[in-house]
Protein backbone atom coordinates (compact mmCIF):
# COMPACT_ATOMS: atom_id res chain seq x y z
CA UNK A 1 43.10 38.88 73.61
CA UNK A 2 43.99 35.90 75.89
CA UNK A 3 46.04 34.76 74.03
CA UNK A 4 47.83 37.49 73.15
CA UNK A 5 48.36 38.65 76.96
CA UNK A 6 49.72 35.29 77.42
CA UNK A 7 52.65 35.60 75.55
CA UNK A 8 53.63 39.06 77.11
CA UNK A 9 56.46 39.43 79.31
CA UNK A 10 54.17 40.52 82.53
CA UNK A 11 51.87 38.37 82.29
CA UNK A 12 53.37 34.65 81.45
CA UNK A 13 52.11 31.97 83.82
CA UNK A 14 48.73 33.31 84.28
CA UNK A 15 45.43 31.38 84.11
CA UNK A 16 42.93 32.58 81.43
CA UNK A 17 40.73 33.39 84.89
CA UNK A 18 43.31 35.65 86.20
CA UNK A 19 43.28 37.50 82.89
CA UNK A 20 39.25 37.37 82.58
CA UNK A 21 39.92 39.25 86.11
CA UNK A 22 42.21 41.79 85.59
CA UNK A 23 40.46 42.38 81.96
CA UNK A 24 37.16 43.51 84.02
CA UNK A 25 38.86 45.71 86.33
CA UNK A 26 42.31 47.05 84.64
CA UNK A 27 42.20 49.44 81.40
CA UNK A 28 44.71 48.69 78.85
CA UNK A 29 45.23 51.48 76.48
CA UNK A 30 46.57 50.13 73.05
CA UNK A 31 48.32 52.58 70.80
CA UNK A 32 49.50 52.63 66.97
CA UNK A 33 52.94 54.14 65.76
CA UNK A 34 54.08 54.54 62.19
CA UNK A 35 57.83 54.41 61.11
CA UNK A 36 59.40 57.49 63.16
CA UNK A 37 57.38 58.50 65.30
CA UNK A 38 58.67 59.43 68.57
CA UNK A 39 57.44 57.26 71.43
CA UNK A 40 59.01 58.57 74.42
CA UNK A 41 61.51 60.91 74.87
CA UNK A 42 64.37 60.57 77.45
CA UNK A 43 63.39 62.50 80.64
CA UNK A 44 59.56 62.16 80.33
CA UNK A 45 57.80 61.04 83.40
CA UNK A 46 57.45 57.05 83.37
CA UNK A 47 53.86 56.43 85.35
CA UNK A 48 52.54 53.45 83.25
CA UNK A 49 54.21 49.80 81.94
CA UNK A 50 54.96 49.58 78.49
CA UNK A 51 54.92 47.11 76.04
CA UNK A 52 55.87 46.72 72.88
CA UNK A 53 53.51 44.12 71.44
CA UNK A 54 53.73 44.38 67.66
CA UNK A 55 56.45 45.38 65.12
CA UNK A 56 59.68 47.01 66.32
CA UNK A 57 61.35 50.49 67.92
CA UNK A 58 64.24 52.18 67.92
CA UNK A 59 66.37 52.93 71.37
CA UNK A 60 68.37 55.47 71.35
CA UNK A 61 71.24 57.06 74.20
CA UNK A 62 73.47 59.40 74.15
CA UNK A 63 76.20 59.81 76.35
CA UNK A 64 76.23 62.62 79.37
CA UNK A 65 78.82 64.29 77.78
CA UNK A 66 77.65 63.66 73.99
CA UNK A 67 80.69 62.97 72.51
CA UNK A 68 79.06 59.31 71.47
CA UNK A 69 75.81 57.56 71.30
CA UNK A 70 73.88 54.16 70.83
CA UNK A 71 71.27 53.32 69.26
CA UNK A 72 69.69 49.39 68.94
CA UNK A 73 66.50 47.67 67.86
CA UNK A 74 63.70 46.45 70.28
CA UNK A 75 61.51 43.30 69.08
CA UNK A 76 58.00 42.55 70.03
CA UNK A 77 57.02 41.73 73.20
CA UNK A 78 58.96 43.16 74.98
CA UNK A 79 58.84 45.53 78.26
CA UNK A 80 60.50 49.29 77.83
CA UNK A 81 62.08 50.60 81.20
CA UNK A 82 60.38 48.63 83.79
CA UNK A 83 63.31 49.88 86.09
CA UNK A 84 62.28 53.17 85.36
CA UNK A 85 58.85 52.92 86.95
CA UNK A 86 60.20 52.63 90.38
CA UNK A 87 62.36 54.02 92.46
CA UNK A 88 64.59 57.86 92.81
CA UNK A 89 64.36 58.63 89.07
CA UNK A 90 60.99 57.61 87.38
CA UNK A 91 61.61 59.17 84.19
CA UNK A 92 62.95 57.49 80.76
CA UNK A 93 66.26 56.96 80.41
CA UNK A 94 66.30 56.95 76.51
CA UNK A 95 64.28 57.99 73.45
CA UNK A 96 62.06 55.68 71.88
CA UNK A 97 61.47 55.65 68.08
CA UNK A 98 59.16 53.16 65.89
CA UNK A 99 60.53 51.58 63.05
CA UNK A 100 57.78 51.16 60.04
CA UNK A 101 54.50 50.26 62.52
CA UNK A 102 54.41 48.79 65.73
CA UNK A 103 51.99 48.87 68.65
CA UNK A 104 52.29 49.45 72.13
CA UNK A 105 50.76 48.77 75.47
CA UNK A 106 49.99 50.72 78.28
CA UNK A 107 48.70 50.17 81.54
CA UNK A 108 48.73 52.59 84.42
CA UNK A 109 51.33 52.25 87.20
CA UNK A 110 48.35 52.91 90.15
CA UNK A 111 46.98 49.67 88.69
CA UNK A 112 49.94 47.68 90.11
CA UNK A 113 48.98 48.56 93.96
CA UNK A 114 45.72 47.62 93.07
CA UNK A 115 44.21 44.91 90.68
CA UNK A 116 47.46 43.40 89.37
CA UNK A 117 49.17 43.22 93.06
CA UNK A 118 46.70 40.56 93.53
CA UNK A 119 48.10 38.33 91.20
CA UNK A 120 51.22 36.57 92.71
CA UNK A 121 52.74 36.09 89.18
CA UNK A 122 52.39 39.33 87.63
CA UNK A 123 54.63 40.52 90.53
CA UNK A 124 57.34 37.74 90.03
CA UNK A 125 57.37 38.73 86.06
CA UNK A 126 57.96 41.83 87.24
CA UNK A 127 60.50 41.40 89.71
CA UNK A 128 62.45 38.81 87.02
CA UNK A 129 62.31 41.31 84.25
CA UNK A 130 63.82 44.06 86.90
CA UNK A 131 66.49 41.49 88.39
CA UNK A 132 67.47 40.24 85.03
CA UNK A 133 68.37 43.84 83.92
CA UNK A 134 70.46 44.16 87.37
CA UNK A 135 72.04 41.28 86.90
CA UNK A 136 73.28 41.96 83.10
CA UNK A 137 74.56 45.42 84.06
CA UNK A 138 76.64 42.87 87.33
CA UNK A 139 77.99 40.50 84.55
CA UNK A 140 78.92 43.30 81.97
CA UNK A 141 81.06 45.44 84.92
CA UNK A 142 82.91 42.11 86.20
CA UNK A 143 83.49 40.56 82.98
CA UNK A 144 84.96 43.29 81.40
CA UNK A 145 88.57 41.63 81.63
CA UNK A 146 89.10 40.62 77.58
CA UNK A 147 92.83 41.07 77.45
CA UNK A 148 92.13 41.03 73.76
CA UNK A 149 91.18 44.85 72.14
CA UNK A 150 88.05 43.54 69.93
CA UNK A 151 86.82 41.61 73.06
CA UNK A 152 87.11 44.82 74.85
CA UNK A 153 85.48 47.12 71.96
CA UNK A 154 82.49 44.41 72.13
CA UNK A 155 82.31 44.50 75.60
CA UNK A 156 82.37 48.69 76.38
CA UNK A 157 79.23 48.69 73.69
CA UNK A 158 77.21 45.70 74.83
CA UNK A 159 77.45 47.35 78.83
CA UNK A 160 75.42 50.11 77.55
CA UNK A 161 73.05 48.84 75.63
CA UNK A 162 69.58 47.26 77.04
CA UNK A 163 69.68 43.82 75.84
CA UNK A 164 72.73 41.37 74.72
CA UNK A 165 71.78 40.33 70.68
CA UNK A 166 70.78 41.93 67.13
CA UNK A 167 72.32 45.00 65.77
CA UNK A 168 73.72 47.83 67.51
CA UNK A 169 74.93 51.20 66.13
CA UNK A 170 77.24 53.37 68.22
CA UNK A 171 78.39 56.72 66.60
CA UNK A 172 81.75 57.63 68.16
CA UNK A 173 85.09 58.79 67.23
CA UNK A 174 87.89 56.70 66.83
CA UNK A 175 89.79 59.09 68.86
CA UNK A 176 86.99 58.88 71.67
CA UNK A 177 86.87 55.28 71.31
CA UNK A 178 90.73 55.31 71.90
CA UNK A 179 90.46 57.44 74.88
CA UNK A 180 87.33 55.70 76.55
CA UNK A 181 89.61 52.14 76.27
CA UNK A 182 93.26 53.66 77.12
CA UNK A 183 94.30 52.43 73.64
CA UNK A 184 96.08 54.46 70.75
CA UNK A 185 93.92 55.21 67.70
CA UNK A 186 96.25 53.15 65.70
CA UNK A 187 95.20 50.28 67.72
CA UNK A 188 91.79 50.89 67.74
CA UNK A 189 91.54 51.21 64.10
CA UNK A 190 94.01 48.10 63.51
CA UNK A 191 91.15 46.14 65.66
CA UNK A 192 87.87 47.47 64.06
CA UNK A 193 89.49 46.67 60.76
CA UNK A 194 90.34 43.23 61.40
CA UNK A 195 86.63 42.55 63.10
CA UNK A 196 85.35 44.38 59.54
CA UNK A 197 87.18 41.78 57.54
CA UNK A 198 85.64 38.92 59.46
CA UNK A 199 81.97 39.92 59.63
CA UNK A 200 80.91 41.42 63.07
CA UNK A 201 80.89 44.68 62.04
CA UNK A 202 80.40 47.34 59.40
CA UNK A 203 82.67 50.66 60.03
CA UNK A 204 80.86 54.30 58.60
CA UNK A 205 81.75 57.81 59.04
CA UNK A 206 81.91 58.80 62.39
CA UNK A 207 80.05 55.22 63.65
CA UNK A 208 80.34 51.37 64.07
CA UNK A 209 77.13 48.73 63.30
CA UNK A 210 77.76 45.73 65.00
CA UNK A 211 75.74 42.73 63.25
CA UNK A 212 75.04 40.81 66.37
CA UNK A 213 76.17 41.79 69.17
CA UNK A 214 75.53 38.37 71.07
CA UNK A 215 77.97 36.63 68.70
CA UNK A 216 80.97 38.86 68.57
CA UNK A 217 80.68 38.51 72.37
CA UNK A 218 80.51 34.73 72.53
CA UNK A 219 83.55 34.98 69.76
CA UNK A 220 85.47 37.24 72.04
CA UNK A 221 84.64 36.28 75.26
């Protein structure tokens, strides 16, 4: 169990004391999902953290108007929507899926202005893993400014997704796309293509899969 804590997200940096202490006075509540079922759906309440410690999810978001949505992979450990456990809007933001089995952990928000608030580094992790977030969503607004059409295709996907690498999947219409970007469809299409031919992406019906997102950035940057 130690050991395992260790490596999570909230609580790197700890002493095995500190976790001896918040193990005695904090409940975590572990829980088992098998390939597709629903975790949490966009616009439930978000009261607890989350963790995924095991296995992997799907994150899916669709756009307010619908007309295109994303969906990526999540890797263990990692948090889900700590910005959502604070502030106006404390509900999720997307829907959560697992993919084959993973396991999650939960531990109660009230347990933050208690037990864990007592532990200078929990807080910090916390605060990191909130800033971090903010400061991707900074970075993806101002360095939206490829003058080159893949760059910008890369870039108007990677600003809405929640983290920068592995495979993303948007399902869109080229004549969306086109609109979105203030491009023709011609264009657009002429672009996708030529990223096709050289690996970053697979085009489908209706949808793009982008192998890894982090290095058709890095080549278009």
């Amino acid at each position: 169990m130690y050991e395992s804590l260790l490596r999570l997200p909230y609580f790197q940096g700890m002493s095995k004391d500190d976790i001896t202490a918040i193990l005695g006075k904090v409940t975590f509540d572990f829980k088992r999902y098998g390939d597709g079922d629903v975790i949490f759906r966009k616009g439930e309440k978000c009261d607890k953290f989350i963790i995924l410690i095991q296995g992997r999810l799907s994150s899916f978001a669709n756009a307010p108007d619908r007309t295109y949505s994303i969906t990526e992979e999540l890797f263990a450990p990692t948090p889900i929507e700590a910005h959502s456990t604070f502030g106006y809007d404390t509900k999720y933001q997307r829907d959560y899926i697992a993919k084959d089995n993973c396991t999650i952990l939960l531990i109660d928000k009230q347990h933050l202005f208690g037990e864990l608030s007592k532990h200078s580094i929990f807080t910090i992790n916390l605060l990191n893993i909130i800033c971090r977030r903010t400061q991707l969503i900074e970075q993806n607004i101002w360095n939206y400014n490829s003058t080159n059409l893949a760059g910008r295709i890369t870039q108007f996907i990677a600003a809405r997704c929640e983290t920068q690498k592995g495979e993303k999947h948007i399902s869109i219409k080229m004549e969306r796309l086109a609109t979105l970007l203030c491009e023709t469809r011609l264009n657009i299409s002429k672009a996708l293509n030529e990223m096709q031919d050289a690996g970053h992406l697979t085009l489908h019906r209706g949808g793009i899969t982008l192998h890894a997102i982090e290095k058709t950035l890095k080549e278009f940057e």
